[in-house]
Protein backbone atom coordinates (compact mmCIF):
# COMPACT_ATOMS: atom_id res chain seq x y z
CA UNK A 1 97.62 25.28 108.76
CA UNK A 2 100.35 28.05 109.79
CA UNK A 3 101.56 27.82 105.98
CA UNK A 4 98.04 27.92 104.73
CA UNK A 5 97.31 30.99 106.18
CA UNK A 6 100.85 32.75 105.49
CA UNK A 7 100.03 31.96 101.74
CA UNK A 8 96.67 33.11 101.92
CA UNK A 9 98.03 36.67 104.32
CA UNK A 10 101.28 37.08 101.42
CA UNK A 11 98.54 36.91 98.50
CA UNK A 12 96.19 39.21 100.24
CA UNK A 13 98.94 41.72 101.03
CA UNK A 14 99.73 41.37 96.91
CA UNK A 15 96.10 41.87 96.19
CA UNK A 16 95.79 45.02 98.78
CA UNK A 17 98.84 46.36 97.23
CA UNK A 18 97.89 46.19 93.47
CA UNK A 19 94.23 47.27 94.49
CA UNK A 20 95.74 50.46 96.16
CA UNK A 21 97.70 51.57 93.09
CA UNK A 22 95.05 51.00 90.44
CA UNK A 23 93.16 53.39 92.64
CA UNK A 24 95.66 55.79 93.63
CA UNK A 25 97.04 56.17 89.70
CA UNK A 26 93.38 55.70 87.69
CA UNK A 27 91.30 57.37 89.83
CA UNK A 28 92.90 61.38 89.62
CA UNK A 29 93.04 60.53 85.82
CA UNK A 30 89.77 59.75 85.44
CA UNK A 31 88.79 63.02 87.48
CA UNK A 32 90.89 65.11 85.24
CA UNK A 33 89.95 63.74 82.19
CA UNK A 34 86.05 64.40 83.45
CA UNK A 35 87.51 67.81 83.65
CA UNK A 36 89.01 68.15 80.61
CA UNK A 37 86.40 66.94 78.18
CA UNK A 38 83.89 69.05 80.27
CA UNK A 39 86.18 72.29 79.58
CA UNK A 40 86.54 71.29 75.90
CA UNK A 41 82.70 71.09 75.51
CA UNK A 42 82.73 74.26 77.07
CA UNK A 43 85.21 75.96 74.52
CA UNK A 44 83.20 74.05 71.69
CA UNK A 45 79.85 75.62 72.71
CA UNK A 46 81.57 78.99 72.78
CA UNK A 47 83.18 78.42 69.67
CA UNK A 48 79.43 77.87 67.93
CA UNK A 49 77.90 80.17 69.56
CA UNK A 50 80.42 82.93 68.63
CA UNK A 51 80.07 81.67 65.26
CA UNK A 52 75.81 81.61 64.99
CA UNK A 53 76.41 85.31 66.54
CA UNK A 54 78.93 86.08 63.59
CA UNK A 55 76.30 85.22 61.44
CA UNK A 56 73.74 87.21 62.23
CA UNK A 57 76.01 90.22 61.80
CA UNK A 58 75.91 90.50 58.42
CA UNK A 59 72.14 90.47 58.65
CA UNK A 60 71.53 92.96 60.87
CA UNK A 61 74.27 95.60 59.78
CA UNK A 62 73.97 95.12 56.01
CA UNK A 63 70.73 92.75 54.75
CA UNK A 64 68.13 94.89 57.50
CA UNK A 65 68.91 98.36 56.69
CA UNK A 66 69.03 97.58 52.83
CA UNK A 67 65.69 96.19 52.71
CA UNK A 68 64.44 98.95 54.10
CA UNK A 69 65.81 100.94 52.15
CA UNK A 70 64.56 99.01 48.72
CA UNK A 71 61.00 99.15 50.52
CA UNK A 72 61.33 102.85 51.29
CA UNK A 73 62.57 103.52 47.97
CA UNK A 74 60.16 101.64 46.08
CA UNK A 75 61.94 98.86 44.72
CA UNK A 76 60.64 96.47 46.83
CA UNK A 77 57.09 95.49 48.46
CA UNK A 78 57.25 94.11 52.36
CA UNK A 79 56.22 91.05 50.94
CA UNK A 80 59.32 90.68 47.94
CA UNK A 81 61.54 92.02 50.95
CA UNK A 82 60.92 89.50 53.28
CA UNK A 83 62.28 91.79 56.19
CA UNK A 84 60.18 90.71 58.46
CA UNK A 85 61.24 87.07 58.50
CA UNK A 86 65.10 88.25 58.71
CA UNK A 87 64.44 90.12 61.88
CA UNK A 88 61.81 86.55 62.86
CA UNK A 89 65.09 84.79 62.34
CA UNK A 90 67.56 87.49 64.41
CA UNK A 91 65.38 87.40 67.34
CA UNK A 92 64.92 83.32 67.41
CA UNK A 93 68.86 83.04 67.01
CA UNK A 94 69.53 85.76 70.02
CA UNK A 95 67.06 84.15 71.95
CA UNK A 96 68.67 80.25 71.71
CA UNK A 97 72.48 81.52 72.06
CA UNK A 98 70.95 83.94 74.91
CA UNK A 99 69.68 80.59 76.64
CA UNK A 100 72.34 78.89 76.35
CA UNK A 101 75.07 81.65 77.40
CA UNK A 102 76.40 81.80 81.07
CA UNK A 103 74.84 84.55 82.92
CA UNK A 104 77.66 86.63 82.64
CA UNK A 105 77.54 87.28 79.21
CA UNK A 106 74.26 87.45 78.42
CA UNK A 107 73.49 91.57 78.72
CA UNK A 108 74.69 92.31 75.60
CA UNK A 109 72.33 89.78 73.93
CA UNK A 110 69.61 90.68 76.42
CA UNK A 111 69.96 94.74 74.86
CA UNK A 112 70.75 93.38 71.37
CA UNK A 113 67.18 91.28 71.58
CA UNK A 114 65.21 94.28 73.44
CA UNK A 115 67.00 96.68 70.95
CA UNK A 116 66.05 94.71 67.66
CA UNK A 117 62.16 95.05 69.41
CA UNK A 118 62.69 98.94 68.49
CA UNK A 119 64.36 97.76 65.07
CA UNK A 120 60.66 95.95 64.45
CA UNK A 121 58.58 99.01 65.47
CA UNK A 122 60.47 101.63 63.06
CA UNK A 123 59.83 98.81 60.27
CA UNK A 124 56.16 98.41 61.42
CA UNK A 125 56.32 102.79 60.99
CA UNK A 126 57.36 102.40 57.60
CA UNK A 127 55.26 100.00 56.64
CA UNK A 128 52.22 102.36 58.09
CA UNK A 129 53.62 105.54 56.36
CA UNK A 130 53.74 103.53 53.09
CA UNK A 131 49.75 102.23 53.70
CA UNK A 132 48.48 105.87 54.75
CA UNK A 133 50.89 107.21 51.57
CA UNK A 134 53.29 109.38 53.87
CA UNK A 135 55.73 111.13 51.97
CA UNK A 136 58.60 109.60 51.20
CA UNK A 137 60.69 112.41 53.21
CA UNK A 138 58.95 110.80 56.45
CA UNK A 139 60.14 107.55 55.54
CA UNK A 140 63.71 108.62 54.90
CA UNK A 141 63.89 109.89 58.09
CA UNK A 142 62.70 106.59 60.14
CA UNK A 143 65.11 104.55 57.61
CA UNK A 144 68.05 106.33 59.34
CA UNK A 145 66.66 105.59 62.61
CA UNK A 146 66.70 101.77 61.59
CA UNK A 147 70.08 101.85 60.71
CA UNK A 148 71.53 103.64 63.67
CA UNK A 149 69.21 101.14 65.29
CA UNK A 150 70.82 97.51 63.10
CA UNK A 151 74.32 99.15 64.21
CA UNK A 152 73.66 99.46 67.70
CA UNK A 153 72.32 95.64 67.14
CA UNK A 154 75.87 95.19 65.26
CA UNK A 155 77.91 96.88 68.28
CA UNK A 156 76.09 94.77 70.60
CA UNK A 157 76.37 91.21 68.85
CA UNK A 158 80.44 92.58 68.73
CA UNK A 159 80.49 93.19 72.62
CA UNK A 160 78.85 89.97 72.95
CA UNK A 161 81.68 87.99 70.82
CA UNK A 162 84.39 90.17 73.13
CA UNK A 163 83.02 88.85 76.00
CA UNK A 164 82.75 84.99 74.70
CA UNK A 165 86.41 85.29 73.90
CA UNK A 166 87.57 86.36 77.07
CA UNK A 167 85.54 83.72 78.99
CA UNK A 168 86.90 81.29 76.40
CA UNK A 169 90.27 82.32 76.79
CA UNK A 170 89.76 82.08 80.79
CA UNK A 171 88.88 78.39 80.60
CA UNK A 172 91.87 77.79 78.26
CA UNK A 173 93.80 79.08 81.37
CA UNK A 174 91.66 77.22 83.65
CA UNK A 175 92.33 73.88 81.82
CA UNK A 176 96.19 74.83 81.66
CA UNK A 177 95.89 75.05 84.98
CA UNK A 178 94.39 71.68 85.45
CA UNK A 179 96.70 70.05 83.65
CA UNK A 180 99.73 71.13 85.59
CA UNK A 181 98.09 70.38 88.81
CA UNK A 182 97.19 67.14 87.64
CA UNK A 183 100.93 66.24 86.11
CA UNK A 184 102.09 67.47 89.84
CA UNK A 185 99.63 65.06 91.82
CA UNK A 186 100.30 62.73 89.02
CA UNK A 187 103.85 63.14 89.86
CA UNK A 188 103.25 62.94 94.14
CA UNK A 189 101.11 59.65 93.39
CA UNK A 190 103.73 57.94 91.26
CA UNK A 191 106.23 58.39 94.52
CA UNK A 192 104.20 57.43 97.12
CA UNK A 193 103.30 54.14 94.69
CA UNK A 194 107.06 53.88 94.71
CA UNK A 195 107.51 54.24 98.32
CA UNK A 196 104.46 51.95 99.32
CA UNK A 197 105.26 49.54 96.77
CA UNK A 198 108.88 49.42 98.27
CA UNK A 199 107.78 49.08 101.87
CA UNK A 200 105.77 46.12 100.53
CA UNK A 201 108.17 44.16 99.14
CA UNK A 202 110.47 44.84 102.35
CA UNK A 203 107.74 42.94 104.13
CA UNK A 204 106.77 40.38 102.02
CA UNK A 205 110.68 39.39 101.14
CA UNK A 206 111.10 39.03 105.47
CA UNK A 207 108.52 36.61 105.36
CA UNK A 208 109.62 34.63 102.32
CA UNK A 209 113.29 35.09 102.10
CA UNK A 210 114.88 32.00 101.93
CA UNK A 211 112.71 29.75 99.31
CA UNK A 212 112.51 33.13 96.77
CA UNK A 213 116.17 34.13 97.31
CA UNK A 214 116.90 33.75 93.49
CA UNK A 215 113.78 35.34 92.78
CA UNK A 216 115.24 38.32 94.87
CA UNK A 217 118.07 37.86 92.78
CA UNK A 218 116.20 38.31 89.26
CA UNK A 219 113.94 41.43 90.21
CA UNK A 220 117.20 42.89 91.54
CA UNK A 221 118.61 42.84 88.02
CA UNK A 222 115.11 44.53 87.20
CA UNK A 223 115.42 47.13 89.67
CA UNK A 224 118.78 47.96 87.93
CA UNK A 225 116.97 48.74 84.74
CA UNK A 226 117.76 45.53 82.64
CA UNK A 227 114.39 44.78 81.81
CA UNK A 228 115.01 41.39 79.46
CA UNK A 229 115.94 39.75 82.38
CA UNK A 230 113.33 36.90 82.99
CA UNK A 231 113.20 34.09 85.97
CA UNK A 232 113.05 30.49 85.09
CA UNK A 233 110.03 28.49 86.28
CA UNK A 234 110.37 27.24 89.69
CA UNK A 235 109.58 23.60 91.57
CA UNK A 236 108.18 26.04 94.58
CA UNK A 237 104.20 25.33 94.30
CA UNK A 238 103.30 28.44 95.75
CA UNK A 239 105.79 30.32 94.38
CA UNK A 240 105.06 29.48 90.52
CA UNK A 241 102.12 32.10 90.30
CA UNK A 242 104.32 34.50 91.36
CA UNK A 243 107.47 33.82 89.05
CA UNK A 244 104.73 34.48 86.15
CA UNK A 245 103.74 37.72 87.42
CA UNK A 246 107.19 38.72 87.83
CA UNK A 247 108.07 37.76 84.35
CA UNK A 248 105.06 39.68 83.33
CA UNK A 249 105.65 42.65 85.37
CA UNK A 250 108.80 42.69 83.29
CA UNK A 251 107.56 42.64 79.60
CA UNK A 252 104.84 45.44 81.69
CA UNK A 253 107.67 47.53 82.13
CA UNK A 254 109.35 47.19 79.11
CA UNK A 255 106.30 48.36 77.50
CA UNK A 256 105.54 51.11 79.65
CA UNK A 257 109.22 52.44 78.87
CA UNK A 258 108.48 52.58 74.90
CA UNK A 259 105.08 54.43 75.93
CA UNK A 260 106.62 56.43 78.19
CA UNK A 261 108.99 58.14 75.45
CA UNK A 262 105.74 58.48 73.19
CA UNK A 263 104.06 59.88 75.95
CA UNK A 264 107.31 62.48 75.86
CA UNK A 265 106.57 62.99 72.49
CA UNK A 266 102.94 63.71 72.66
CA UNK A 267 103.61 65.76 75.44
CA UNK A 268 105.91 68.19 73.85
CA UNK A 269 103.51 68.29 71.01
CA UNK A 270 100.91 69.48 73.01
CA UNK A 271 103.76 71.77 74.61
CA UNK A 272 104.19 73.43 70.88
CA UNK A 273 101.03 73.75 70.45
CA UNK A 274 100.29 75.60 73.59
CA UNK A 275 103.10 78.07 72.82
CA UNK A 276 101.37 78.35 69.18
CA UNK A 277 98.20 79.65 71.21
CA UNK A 278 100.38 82.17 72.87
CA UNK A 279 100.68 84.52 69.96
CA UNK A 280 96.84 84.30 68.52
CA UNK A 281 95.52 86.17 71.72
CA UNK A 282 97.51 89.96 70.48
CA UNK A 283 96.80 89.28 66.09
CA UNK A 284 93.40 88.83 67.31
CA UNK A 285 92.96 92.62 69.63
CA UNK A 286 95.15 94.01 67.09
CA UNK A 287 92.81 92.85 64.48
CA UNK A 288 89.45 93.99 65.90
CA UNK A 289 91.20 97.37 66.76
CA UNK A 290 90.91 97.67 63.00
CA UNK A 291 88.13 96.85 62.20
CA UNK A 292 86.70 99.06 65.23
CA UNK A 293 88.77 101.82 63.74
CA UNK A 294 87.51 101.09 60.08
CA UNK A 295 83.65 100.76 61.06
CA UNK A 296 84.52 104.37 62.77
CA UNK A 297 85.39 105.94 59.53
CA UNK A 298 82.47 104.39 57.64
CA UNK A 299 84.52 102.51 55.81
CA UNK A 300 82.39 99.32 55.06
CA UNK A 301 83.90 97.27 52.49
CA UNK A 302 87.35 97.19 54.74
CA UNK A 303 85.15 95.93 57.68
CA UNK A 304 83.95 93.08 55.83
CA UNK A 305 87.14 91.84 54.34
CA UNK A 306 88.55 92.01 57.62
CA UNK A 307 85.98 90.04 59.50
CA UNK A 308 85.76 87.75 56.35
CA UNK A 309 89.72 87.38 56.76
CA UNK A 310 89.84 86.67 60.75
CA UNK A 311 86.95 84.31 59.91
CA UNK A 312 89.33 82.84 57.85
CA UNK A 313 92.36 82.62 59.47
CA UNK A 314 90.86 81.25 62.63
CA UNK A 315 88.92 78.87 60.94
CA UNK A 316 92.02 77.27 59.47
CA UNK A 317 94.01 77.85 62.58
CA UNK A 318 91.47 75.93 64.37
CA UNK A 319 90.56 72.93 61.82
CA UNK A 320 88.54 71.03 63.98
CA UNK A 321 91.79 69.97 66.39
CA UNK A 322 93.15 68.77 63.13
CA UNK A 323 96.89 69.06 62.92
CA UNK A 324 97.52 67.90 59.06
CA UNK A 325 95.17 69.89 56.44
CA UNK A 326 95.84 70.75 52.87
CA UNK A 327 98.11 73.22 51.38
CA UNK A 328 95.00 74.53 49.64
CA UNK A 329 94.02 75.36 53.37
CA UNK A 330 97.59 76.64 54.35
CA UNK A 331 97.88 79.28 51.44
CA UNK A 332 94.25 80.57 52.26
CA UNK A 333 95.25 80.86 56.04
CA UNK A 334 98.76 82.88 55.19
CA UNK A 335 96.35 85.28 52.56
CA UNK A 336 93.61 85.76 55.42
CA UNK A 337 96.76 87.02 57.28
CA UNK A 338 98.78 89.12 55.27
CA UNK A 339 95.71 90.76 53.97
CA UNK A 340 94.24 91.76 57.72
CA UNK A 341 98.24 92.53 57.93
CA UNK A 342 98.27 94.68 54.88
CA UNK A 343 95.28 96.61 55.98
CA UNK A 344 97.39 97.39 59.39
CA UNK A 345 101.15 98.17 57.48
CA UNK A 346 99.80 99.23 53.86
CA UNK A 347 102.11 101.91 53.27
CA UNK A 348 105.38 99.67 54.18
CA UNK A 349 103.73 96.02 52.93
CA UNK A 350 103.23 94.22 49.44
CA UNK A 351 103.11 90.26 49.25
CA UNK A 352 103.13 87.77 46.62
CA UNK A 353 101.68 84.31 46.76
CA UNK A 354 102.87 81.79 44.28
CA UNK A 355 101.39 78.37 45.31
CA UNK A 356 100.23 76.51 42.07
CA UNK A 357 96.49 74.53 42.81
CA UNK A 358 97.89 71.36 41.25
CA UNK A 359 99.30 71.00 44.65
CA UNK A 360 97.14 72.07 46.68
CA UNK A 361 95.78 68.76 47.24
CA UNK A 362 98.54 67.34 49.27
CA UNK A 363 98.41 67.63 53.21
CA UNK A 364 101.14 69.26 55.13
CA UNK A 365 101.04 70.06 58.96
CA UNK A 366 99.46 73.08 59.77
CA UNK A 367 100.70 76.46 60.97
CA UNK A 368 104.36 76.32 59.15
CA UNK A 369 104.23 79.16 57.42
CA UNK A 370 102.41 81.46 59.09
CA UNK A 371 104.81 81.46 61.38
CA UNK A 372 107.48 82.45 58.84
CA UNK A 373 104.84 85.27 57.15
CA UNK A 374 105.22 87.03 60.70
CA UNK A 375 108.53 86.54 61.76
CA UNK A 376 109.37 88.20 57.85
CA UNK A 377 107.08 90.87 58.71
CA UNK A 378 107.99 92.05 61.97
CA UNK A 379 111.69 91.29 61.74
CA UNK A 380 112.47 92.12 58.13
CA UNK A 381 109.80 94.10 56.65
CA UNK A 382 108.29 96.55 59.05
CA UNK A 383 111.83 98.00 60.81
CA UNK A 384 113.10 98.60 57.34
CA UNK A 385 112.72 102.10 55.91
CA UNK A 386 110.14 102.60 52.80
CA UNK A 387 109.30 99.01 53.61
CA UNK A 388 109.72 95.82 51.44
CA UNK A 389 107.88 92.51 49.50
CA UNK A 390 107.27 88.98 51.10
CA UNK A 391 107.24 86.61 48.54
CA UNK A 392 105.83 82.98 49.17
CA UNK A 393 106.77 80.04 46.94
CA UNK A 394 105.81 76.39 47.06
CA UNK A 395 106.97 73.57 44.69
CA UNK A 396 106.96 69.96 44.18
CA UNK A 397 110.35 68.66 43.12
CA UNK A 398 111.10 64.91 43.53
CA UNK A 399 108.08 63.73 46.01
CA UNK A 400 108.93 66.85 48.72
CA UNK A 401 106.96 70.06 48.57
CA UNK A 402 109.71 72.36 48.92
CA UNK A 403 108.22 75.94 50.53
CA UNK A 404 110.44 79.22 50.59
CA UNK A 405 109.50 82.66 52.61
CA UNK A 406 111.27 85.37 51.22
CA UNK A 407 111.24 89.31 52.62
CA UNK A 408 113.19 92.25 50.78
CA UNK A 409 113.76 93.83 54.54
CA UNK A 410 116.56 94.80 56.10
CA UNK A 411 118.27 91.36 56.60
CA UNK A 412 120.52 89.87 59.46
CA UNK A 413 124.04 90.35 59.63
CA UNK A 414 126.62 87.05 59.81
CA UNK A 415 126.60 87.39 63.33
CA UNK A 416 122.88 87.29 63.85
CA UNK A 417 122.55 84.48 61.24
CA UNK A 418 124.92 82.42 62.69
CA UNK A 419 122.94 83.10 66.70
CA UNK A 420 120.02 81.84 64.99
CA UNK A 421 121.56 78.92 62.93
CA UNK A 422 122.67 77.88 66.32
CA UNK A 423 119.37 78.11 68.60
CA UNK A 424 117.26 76.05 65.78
CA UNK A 425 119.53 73.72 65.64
CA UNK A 426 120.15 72.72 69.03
CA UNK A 427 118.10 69.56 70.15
CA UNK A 428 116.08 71.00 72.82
CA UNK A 429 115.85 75.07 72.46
CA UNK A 430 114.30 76.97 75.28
CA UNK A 431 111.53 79.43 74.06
CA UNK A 432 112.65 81.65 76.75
CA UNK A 433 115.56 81.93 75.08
CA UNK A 434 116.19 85.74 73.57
CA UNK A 435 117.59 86.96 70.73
CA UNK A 436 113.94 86.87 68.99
CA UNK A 437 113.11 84.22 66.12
CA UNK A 438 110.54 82.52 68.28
CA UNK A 439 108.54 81.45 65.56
CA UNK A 440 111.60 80.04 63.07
CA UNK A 441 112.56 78.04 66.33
CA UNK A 442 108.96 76.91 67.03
CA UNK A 443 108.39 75.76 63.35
CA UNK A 444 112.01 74.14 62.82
CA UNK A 445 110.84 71.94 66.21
CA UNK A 446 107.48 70.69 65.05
CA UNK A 447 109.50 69.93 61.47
CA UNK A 448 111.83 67.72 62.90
CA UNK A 449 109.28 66.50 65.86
CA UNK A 450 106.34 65.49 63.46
CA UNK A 451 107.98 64.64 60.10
CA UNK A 452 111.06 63.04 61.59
CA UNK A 453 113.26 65.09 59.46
CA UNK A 454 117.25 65.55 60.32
CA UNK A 455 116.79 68.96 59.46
CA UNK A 456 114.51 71.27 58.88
CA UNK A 457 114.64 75.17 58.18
CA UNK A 458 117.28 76.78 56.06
CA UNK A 459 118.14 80.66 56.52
CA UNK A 460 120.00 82.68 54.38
CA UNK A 461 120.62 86.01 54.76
CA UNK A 462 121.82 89.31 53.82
CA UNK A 463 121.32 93.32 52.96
CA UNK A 464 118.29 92.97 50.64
CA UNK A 465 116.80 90.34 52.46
CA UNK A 466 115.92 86.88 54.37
CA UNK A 467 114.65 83.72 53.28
CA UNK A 468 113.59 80.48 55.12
CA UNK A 469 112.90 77.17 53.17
CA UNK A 470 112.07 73.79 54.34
CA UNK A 471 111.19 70.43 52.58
CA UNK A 472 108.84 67.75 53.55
CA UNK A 473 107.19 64.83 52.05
CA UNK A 474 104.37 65.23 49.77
CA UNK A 475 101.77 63.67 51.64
CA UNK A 476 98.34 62.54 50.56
CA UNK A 477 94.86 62.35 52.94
CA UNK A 478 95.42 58.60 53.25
CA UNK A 479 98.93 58.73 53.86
CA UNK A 480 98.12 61.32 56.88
CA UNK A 481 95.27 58.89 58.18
CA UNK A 482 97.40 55.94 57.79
CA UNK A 483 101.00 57.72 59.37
CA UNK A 484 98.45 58.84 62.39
CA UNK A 485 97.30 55.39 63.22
CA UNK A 486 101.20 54.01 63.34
CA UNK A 487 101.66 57.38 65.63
CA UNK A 488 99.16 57.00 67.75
């Protein structure tokens, strides 16, 4: 009976123990995942809204005040127009995103909806003064009011997208913020599993010792970190169960090991592209500086290219949490930025982009060459007097895509090439690291990291200049889908 029941108390205190660290490692994960999915639905939301609000812009600044203009000046009845169903339309869209906006946010929208209320009466004035046959001069005059009106709609719809991008780029900090807290508790759970799983076995061994000594013996060679080491089946009854576990706990760990240095992997993927978010946040005020500055001076067409190009650029940037897209995709994300670029350095800037279509069908991981666009610009291009040319090449030579980034700036000297040679080469570079180049070091990494390539940038250097090429495989959609699934 005495046996019986230590059996039956060394299997419970195995049970307790294994039911202890399933909870203490799965439960914080499943609360920060909750989190994490709940924060990305947040930044989706924001994302559609913004977009729905970006919409509507083009609508109320351009499509409203030329109507009314065609009406005014004849060319058009209320009824060709259809006017009143684009404003129908404006005020159903403020209303849902205004609904479904955080409190917060939702002034701007609130005005912009009240606001396009006095944008309906001035229409309902024309449409009066054209019934009761006002002069024309009268109508002129309430056609200005409705534009000054559909651009104080315009200015509010843009304060509203401000203020979604802050609060977007708050919960982008707020989820960074969870996931180092959570690696850290993570991290304090993992020990005390350790330490409670070592107390454990003190105990147990005490009470079994001497019919388990060469079991002792076996996960001692495990604790050393040889992990094929396996113990033979024992004549112990009670004992066998446990010899199987053991043996099992082994091929367990072997398996975590290989998961753990994908999970290294994965993580310093996510790392990059964390640090690839870090620059977006100043292109982006710089950009809508500009086009504040260019809707200022009246100057309309520039505004819309602008916006069209950020559109763009962001789009791409963003591809659905893609990380492979097509080079199609690539060049028109590199042209969305070095035209809101040339708009900012147009005296100092010219660019050329020679990527033939025939290729544009192949997938390549995104964000290479922007990187390399900016890094010309700012390094070669825009501290050189009288300023310079980028040039952009792609090719396809032997089943590699073979890209080049070329600037006529003021170049690097031997010493600076050789600084830089060094950082991108080394296996683990810092980003903290100075001596500038962030973004040649940042795309070399994900080069090597994602395509498993020995190398990957080369820079050459001198007086009239600096180019960057790299080579990777020529990739199709269903070699990306199939090279994911291996991945993981």
């Amino acid at each position: 009976m005495d046996r019986i029941k230590k059996e039956k108390s060394i299997l419970g205190a195995i049970n307790d123990l294994s039911h202890r660290l399933v909870l203490m490692l799965v439960f914080p994960i499943i609360i920060s995942l909750v989190l994490m999915l709940f924060y990305a639905w947040e930044y989706h939301s924001a994302i559609q809204r913004m977009g729905r609000i970006t919409e509507l812009k083009t609508v109320v600044a351009d499509e409203i005040p030329e109507k009314a203009w065609n009406i005014v000046s004849g060319r058009e009845t209320f009824p060709q127009s259809n006017i009143y169903k684009d404003i129908i339309e404006v005020n159903e869209t403020i209303e849902e995103v205004t609904s479904q906006t955080k409190e917060e946010n939702r002034l701007s929208l609130i005005v912009a909806g009240r606001t396009m209320e006095t944008l309906e009466n001035y229409v309902d004035k024309i449409r009066d003064n054209i019934s009761d046959d006002v002069p024309v001069v009268e109508n002129e005059a309430v056609l200005v009011e409705v534009r000054d009106v559909a651009a104080l709609v315009d200015s509010m719809l843009n304060e509203y997208i401000a203020l979604e991008i802050t609060s977007t780029a708050k919960m982008s900090m707020t989820l960074r913020l969870i996931i180092i807290i959570t690696a850290i508790v993570e991290l304090l759970i993992v020990i005390i599993a350790i330490w409670v799983r070592n107390v454990s076995m003190k105990s147990t061994a005490a009470m079994v010792r001497k019919p388990i000594e060469k079991l002792e013996e076996v996960t001692s060679v495990l604790a050393d970190g040889t992990l094929d080491a396996r113990i033979t089946d024992t004549e112990v009854t009670e004992l066998r169960n446990l010899t199987m576990q053991v043996n099992t706990m082994a091929d367990h760990l072997e398996a975590m090991m290989k998961k753990s240095e994908q999970d290294a992997k994965k993580l310093r993927k996510a790392e990059l592209r964390t640090l690839q978010a870090q620059i977006n946040p100043h292109f982006l005020y710089n950009t809508l500086d500009a086009i504040v500055w260019k809707a200022e001076a009246g100057e309309t067409e520039e505004v819309i290219t602008l916006t069209s190009s950020l559109s763009d650029f962001f789009r791409i940037s963003l591809s659905s949490g893609a990380d492979w897209i097509p080079l199609s995709q690539e060049k028109k994300h590199i042209e969305g930025y070095l035209k809101i670029q040339q708009t900012r350095y147009r005296d100092i800037m010219k660019y050329e982009i020679d990527i033939p279509e025939e290729i544009g069908h192949y997938y390549i991981l995104k964000l290479l060459l922007q990187p390399l666009v900016e890094n010309a610009l700012y390094h070669g291009i825009k501290i050189k007097r009288g300023g310079g040319t980028i040039y952009v090449i792609a090719r396809e030579e032997s089943g590699y895509l073979v890209f080049c980034v070329k600037d006529t700036g003021c170049g690097m000297t031997p010493e600076q090439l050789d600084e830089l040679n060094k950082r991108i080469k080394k296996e683990n570079p810092m980003v903290s690291e100075g001596g500038g180049g962030f973004g040649l070091v940042n795309v070399n990494m994900r080069i090597r990291l994602y395509y498993n390539e020995p190398e990957g940038l080369q820079i050459t250097s001198g007086p009239d200049g600096t180019e960057v090429c790299f080579k990777v495989p020529c990739r199709t959609k269903e070699e990306i889908t199939e090279y994911e699934s291996i991945s993981g």
